[in-house]
PDB file of N, CA and C in Angstrom:
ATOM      1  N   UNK A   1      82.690  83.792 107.125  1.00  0.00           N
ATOM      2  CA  UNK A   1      83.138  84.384 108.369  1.00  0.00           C
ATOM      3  C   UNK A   1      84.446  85.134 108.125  1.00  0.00           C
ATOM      4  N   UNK A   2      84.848  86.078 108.855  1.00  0.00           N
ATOM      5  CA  UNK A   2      85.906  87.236 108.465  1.00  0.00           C
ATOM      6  C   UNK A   2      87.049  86.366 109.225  1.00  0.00           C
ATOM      7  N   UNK A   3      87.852  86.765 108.212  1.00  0.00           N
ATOM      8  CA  UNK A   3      89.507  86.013 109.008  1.00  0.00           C
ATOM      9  C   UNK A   3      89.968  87.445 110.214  1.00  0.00           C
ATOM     10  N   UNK A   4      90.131  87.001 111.906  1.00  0.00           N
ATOM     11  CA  UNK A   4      90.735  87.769 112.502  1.00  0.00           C
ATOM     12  C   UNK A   4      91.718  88.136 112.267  1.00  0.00           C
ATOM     13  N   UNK A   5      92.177  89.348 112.221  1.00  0.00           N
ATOM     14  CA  UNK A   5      93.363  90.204 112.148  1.00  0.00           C
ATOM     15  C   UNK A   5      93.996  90.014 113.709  1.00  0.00           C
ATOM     16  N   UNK A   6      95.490  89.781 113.999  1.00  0.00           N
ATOM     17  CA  UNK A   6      95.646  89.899 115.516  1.00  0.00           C
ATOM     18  C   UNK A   6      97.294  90.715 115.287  1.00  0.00           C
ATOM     19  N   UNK A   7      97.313  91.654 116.440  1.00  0.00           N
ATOM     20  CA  UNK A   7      98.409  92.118 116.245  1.00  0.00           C
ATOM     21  C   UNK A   7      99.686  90.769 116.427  1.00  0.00           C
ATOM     22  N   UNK A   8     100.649  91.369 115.627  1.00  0.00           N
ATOM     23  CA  UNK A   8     102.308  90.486 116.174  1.00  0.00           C
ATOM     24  C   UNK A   8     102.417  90.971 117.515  1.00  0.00           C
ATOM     25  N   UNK A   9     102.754  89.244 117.835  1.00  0.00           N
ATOM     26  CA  UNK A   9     103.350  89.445 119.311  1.00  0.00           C
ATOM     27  C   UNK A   9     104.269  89.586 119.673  1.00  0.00           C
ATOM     28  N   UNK A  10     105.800  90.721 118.286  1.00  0.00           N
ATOM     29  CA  UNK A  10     106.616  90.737 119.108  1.00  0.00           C
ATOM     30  C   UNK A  10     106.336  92.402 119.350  1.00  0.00           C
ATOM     31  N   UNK A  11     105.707  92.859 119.322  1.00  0.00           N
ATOM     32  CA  UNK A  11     105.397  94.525 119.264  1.00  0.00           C
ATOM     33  C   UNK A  11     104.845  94.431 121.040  1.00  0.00           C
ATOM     34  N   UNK A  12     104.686  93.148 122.041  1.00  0.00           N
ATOM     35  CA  UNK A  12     104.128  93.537 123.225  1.00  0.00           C
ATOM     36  C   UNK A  12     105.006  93.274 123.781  1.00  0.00           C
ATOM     37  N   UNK A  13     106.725  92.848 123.113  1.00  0.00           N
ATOM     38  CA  UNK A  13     107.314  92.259 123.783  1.00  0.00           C
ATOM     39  C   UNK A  13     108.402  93.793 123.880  1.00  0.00           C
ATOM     40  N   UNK A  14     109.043  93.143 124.893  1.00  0.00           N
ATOM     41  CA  UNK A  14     110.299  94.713 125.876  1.00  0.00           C
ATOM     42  C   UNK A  14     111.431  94.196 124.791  1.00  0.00           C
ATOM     43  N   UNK A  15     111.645  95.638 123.939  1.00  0.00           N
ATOM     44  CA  UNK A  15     113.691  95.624 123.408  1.00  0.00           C
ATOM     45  C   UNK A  15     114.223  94.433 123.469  1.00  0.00           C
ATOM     46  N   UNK A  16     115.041  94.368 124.414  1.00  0.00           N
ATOM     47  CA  UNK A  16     115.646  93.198 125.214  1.00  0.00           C
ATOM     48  C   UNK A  16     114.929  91.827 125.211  1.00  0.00           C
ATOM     49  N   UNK A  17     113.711  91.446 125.019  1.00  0.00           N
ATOM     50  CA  UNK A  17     113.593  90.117 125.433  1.00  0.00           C
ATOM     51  C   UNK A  17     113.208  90.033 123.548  1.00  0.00           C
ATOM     52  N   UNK A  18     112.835  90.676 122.650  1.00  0.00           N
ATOM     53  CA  UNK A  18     112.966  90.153 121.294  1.00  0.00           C
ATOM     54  C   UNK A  18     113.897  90.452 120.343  1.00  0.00           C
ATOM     55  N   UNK A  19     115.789  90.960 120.968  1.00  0.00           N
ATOM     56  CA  UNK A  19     116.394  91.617 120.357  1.00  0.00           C
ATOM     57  C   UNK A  19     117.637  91.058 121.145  1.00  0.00           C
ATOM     58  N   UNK A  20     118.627  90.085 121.128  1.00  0.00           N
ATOM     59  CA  UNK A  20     119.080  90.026 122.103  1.00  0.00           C
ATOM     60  C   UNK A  20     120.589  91.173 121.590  1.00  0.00           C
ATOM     61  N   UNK A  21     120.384  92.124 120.584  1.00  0.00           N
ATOM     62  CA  UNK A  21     121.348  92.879 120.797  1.00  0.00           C
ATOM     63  C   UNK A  21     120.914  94.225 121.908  1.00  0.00           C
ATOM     64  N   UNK A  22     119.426  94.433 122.416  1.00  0.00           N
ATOM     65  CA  UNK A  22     119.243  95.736 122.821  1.00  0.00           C
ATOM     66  C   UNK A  22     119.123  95.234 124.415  1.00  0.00           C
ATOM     67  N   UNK A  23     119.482  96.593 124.876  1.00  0.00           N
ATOM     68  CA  UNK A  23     119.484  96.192 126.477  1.00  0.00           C
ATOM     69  C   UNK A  23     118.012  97.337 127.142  1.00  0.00           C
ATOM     70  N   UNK A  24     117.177  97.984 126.083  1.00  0.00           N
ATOM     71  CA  UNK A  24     115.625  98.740 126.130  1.00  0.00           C
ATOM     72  C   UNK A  24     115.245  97.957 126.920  1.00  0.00           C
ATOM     73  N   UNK A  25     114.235  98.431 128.171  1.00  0.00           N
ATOM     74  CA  UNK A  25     113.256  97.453 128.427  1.00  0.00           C
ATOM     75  C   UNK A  25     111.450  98.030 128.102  1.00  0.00           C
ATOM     76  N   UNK A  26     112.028  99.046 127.252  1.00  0.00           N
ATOM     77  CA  UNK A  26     110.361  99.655 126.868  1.00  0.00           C
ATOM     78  C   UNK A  26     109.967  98.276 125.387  1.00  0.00           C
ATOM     79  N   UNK A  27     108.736  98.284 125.291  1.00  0.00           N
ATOM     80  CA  UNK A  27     107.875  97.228 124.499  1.00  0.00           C
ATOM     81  C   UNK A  27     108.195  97.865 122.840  1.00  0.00           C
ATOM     82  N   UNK A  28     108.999  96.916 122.280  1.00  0.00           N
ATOM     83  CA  UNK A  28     109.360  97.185 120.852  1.00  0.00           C
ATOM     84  C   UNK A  28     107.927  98.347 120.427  1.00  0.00           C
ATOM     85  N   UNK A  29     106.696  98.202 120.403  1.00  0.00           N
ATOM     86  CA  UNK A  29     105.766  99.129 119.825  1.00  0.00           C
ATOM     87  C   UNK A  29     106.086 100.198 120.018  1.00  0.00           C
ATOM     88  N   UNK A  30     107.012 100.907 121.342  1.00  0.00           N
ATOM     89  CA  UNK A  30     106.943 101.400 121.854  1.00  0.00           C
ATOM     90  C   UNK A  30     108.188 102.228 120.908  1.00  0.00           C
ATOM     91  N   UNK A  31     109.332 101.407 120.623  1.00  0.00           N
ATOM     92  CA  UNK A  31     110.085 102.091 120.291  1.00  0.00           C
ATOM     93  C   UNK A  31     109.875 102.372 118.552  1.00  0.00           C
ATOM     94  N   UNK A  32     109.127 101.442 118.067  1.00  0.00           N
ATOM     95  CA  UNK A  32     109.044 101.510 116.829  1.00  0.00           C
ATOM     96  C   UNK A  32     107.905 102.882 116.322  1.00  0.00           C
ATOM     97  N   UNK A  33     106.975 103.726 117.708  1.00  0.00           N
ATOM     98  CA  UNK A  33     106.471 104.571 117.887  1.00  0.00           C
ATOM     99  C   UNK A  33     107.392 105.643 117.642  1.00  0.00           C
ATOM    100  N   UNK A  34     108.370 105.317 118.870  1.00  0.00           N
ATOM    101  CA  UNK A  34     109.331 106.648 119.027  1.00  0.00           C
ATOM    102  C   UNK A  34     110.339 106.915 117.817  1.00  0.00           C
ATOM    103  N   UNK A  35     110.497 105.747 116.874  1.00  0.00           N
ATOM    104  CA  UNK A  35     111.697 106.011 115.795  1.00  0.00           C
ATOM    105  C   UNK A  35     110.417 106.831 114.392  1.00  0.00           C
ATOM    106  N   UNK A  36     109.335 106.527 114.616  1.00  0.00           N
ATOM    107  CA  UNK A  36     108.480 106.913 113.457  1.00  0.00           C
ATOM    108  C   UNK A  36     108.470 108.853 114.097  1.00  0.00           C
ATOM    109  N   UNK A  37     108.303 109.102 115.374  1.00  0.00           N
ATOM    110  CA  UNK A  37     108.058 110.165 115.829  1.00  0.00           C
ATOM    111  C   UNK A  37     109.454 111.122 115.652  1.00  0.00           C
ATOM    112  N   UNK A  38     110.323 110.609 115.583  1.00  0.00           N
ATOM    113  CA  UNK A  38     111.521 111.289 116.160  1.00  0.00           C
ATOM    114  C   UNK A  38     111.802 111.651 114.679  1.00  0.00           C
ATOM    115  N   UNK A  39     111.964 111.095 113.559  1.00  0.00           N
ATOM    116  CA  UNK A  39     112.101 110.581 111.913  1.00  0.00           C
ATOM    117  C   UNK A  39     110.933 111.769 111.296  1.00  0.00           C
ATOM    118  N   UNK A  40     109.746 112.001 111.947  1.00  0.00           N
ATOM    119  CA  UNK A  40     109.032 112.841 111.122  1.00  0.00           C
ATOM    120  C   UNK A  40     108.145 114.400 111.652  1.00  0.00           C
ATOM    121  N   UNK A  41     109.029 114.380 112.611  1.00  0.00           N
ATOM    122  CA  UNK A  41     109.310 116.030 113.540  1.00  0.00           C
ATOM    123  C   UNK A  41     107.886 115.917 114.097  1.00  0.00           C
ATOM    124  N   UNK A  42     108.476 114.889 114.946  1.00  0.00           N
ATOM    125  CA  UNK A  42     106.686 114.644 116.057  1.00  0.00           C
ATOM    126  C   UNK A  42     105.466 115.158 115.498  1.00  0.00           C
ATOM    127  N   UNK A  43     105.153 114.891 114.263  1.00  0.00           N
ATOM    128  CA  UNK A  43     104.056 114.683 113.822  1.00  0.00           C
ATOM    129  C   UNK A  43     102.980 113.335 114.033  1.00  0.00           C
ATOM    130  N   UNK A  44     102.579 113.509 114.926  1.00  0.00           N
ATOM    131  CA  UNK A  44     101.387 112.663 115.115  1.00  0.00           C
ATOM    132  C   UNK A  44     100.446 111.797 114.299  1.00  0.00           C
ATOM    133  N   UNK A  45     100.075 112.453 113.572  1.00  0.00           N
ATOM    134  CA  UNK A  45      98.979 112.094 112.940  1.00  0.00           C
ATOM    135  C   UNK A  45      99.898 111.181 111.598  1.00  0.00           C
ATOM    136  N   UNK A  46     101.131 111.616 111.190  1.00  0.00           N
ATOM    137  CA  UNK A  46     101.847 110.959 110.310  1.00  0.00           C
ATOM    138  C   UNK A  46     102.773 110.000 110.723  1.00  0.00           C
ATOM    139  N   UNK A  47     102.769 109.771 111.974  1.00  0.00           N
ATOM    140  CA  UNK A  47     103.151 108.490 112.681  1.00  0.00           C
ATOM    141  C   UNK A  47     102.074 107.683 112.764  1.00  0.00           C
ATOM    142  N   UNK A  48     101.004 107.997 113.033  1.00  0.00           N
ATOM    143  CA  UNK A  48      99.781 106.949 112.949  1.00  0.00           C
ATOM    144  C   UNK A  48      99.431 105.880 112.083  1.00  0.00           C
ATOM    145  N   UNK A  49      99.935 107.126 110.929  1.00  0.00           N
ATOM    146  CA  UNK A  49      99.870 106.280 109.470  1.00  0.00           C
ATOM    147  C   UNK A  49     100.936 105.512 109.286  1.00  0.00           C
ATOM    148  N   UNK A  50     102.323 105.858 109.688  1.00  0.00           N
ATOM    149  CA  UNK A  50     103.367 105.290 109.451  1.00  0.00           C
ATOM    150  C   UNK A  50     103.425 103.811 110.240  1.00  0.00           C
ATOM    151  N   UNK A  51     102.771 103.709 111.144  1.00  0.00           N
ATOM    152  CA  UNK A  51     102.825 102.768 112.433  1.00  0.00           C
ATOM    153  C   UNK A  51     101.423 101.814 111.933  1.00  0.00           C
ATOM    154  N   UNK A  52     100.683 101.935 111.264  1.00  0.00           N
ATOM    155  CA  UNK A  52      99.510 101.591 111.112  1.00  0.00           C
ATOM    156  C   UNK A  52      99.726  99.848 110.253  1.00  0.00           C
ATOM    157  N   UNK A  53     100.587  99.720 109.623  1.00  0.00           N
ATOM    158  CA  UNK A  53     101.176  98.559 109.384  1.00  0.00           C
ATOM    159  C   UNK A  53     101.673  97.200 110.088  1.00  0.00           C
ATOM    160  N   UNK A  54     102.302  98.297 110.985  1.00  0.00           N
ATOM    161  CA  UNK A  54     103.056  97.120 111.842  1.00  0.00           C
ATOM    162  C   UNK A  54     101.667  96.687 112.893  1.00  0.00           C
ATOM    163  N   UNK A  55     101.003  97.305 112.924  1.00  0.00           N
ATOM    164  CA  UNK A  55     100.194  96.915 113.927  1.00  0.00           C
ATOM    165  C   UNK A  55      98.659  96.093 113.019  1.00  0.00           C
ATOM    166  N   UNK A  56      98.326  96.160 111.943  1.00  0.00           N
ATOM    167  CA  UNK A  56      97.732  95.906 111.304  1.00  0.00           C
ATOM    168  C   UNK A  56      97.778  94.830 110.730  1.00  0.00           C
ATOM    169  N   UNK A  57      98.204  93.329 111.139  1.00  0.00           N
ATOM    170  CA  UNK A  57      98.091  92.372 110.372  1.00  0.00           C
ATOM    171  C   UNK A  57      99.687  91.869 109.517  1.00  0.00           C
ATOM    172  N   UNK A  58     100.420  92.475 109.681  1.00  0.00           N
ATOM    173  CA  UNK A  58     102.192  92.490 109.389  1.00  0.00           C
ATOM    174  C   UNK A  58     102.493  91.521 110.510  1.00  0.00           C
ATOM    175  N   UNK A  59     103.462  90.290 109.852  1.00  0.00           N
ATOM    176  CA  UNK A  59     103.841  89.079 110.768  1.00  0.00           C
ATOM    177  C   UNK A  59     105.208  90.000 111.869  1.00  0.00           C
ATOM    178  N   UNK A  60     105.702  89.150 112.659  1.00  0.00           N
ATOM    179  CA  UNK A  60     106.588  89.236 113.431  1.00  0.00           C
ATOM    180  C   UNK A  60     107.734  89.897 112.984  1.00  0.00           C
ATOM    181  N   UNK A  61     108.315  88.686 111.536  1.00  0.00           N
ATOM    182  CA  UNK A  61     109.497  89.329 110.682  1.00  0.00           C
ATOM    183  C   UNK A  61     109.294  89.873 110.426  1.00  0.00           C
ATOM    184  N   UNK A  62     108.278  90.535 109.759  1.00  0.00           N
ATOM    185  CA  UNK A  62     108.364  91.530 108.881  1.00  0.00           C
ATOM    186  C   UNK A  62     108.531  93.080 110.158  1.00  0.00           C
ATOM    187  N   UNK A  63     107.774  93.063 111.465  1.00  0.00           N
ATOM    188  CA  UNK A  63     108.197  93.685 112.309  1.00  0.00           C
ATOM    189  C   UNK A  63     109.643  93.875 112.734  1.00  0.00           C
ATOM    190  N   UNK A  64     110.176  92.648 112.938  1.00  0.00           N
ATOM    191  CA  UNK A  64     111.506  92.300 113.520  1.00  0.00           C
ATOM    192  C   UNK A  64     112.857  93.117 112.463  1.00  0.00           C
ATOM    193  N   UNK A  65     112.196  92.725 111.406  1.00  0.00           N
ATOM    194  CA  UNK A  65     112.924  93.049 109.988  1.00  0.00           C
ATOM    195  C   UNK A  65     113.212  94.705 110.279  1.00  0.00           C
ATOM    196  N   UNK A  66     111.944  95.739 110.201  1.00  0.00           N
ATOM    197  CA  UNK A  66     112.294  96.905 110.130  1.00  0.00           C
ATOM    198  C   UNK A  66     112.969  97.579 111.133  1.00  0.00           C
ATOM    199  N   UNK A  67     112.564  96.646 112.234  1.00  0.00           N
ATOM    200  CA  UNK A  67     113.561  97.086 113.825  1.00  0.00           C
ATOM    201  C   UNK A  67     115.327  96.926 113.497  1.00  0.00           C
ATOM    202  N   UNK A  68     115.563  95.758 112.952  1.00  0.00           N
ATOM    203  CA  UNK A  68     117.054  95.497 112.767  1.00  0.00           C
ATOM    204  C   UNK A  68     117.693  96.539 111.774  1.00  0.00           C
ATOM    205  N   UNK A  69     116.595  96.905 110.879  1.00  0.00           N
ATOM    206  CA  UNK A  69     117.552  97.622 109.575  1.00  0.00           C
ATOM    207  C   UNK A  69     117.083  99.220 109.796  1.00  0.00           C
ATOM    208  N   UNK A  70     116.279  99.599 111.141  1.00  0.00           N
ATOM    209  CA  UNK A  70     115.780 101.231 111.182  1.00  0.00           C
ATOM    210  C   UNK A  70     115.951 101.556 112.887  1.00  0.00           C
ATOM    211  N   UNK A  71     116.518 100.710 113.790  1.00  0.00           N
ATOM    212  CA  UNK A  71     116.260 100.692 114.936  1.00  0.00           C
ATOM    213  C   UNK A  71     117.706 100.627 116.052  1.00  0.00           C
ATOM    214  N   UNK A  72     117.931  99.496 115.588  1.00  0.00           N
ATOM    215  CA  UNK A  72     119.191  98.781 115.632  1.00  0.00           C
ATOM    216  C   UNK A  72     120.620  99.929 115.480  1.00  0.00           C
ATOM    217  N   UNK A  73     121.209  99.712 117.005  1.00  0.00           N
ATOM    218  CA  UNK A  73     122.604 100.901 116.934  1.00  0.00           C
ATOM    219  C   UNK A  73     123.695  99.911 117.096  1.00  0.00           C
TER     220      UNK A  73
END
């Protein structure tokens, strides 16, 4: 039987409630969208790929991790 893949649950969670330095209330995915978009001149299709990790089976830390050291002001 196939092992489920499930996204991390801190990617559904708002800035603020998994960060207690950010006062965001948009859903970390959300911003970890907008730092891949903003970083590679709103290219779409190369944010997809870039984002395709975190959403793919990557634990919490390892989410949490790239937010603190690429996100984080």
């Amino acid at each position: 039987m196939a092992e489920e893949v499930t996204e991390p649950k801190i990617l559904d969670k708002k800035m603020n409630e998994a960060f207690d330095w950010s006062k965001d209330t948009i859903p970390v995915r959300d911003a970890v969208w907008n730092y891949f978009m903003e970083n590679n001149n709103h290219d779409t299709e190369k944010s997809l790929t870039e984002m395709k990790p975190y959403v793919d089976g990557q634990d919490d830390a390892k989410v949490k991790d790239f937010v603190e050291k690429n996100i984080k002001k």
